[in-house]
C-alpha atoms as a PDB file:
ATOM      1  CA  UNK A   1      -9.278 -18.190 -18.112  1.00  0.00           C
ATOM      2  CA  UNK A   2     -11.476 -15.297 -16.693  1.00  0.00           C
ATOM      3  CA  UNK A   3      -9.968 -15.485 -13.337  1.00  0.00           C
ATOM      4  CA  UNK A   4      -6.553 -15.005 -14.875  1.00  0.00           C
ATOM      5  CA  UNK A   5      -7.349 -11.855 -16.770  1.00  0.00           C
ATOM      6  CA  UNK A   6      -8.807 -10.570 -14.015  1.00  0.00           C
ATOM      7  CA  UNK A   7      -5.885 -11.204 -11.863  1.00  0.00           C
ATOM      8  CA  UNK A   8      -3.937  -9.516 -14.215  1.00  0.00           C
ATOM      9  CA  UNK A   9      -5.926  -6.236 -14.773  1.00  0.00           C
ATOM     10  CA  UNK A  10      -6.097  -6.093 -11.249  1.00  0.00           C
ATOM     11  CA  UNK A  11      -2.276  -6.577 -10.847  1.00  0.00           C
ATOM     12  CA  UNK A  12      -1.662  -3.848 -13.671  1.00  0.00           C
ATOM     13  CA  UNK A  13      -3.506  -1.779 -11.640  1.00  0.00           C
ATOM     14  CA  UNK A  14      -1.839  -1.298  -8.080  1.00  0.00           C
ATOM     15  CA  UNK A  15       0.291   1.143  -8.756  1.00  0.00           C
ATOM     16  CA  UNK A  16      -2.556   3.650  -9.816  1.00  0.00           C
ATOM     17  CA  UNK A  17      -4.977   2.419  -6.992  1.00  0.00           C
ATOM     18  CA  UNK A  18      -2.077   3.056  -4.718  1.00  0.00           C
ATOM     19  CA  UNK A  19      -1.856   6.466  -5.771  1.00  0.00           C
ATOM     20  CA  UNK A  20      -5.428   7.441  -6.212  1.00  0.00           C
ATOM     21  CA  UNK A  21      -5.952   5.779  -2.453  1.00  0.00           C
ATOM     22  CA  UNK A  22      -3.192   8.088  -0.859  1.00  0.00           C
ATOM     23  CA  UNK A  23      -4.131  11.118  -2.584  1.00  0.00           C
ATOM     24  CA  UNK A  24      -7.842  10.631  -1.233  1.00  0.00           C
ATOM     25  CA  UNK A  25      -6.758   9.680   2.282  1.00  0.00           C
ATOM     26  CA  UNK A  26      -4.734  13.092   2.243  1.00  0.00           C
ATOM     27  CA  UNK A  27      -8.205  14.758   0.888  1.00  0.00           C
ATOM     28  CA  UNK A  28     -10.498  13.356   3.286  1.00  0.00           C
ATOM     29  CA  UNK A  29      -8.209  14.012   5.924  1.00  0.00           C
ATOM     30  CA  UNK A  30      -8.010  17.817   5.212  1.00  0.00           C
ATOM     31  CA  UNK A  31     -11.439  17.902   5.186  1.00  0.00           C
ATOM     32  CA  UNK A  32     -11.838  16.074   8.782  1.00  0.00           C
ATOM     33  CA  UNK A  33      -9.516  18.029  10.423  1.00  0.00           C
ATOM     34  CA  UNK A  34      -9.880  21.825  10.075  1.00  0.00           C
ATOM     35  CA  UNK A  35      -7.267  22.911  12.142  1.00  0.00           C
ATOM     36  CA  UNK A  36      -4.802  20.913  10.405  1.00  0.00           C
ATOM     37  CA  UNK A  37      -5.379  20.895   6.945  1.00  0.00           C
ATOM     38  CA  UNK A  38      -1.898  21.403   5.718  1.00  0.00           C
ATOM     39  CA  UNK A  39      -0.806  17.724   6.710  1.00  0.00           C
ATOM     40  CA  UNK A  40      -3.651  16.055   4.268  1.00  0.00           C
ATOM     41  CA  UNK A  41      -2.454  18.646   1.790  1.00  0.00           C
ATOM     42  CA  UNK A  42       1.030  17.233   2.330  1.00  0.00           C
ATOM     43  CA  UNK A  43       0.126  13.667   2.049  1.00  0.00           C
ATOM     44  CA  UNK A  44      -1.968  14.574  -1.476  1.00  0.00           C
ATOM     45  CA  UNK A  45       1.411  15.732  -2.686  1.00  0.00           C
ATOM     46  CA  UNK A  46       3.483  13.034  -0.976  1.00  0.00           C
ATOM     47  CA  UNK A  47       1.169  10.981  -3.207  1.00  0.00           C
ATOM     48  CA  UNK A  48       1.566  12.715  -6.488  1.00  0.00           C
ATOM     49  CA  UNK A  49       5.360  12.559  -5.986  1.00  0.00           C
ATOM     50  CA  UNK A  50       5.187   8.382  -5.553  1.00  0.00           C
ATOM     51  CA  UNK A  51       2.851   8.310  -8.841  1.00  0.00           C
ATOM     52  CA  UNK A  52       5.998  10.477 -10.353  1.00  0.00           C
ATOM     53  CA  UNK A  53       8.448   7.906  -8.766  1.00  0.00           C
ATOM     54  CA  UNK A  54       6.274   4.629  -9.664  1.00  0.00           C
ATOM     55  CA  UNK A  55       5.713   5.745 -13.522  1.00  0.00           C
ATOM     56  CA  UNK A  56      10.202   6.464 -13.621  1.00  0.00           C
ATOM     57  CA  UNK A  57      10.852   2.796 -12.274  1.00  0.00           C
ATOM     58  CA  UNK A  58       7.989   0.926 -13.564  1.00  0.00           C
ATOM     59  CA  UNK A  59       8.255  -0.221 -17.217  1.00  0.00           C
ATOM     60  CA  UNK A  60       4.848   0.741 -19.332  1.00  0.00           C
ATOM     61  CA  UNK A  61       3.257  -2.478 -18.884  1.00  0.00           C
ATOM     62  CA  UNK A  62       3.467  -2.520 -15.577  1.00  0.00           C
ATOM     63  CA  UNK A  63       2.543   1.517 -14.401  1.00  0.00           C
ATOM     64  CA  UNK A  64      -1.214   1.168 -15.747  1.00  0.00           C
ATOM     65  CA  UNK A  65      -3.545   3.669 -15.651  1.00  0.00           C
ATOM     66  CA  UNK A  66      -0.590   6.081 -14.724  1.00  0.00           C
ATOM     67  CA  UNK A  67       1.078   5.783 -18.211  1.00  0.00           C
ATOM     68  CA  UNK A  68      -0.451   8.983 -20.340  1.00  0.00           C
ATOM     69  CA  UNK A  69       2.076   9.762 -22.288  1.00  0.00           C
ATOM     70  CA  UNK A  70       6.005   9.168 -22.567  1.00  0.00           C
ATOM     71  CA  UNK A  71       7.717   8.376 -19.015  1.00  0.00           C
ATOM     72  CA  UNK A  72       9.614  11.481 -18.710  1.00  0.00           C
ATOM     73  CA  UNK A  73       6.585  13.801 -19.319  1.00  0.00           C
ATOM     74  CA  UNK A  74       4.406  11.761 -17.035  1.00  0.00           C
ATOM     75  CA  UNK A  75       7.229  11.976 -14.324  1.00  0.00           C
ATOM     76  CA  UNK A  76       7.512  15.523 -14.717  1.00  0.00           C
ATOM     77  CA  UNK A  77       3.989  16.327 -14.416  1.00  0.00           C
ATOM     78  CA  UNK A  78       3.245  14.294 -11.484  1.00  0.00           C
ATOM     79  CA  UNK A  79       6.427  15.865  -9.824  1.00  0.00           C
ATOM     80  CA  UNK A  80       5.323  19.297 -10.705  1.00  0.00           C
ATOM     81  CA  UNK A  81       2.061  18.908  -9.758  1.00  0.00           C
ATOM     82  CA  UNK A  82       3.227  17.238  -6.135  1.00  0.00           C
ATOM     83  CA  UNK A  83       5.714  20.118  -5.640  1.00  0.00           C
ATOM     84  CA  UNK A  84       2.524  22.709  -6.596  1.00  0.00           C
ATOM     85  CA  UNK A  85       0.274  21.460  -4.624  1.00  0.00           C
ATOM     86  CA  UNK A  86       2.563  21.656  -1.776  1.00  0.00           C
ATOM     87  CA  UNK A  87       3.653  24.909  -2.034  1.00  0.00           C
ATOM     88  CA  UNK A  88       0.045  26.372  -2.757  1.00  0.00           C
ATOM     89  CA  UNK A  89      -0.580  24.680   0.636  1.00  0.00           C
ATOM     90  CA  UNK A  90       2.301  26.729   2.340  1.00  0.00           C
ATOM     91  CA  UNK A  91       1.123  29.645   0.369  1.00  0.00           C
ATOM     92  CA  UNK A  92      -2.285  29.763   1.418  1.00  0.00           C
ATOM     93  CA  UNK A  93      -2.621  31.736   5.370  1.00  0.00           C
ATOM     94  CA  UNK A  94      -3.763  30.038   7.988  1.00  0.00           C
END
């Protein structure tokens, strides 16, 4: 009975973990690499815009920890902040 709740938190879940784990990969990676900092900043938004796309197609019982509020705000948000993030990256000199 245990197992199977905890299968199915865990399950719930993966779409946030997913998200969360490319984000961070993109973080630690502009901090490794000094000289090329603008690719982990890309992959940080590359994963903000797959949370965006995840919470569109997944219904709310499924998206998980990304659900905050209806699925066209939290799709918008995510986008926006993808697309911000991204273009403070460009913004910022070398």
């Amino acid at each position: 009975m245990k197992l199977t709740r905890l299968r199915r938190a865990v399950r719930d879940e993966v779409p946030f973990v997913s998200v969360v784990l490319i984000v961070a990969v993109g973080f630690l990676y502009a901090l490794a690499s000094s000289g090329h900092w603008l690719r982990g900043v890309t992959v940080m938004a590359v994963g903000m815009v797959v949370g965006a796309f995840l919470r569109t197609v997944l219904p709310n019982g499924k998206a998980g920890l990304l659900v905050v509020r209806g699925r066209l705000f939290d799709a918008v948000c995510y986008l926006s902040l993808g697309l911000a993030v991204f273009g403070f990256g460009i913004l910022v000199p070398q």
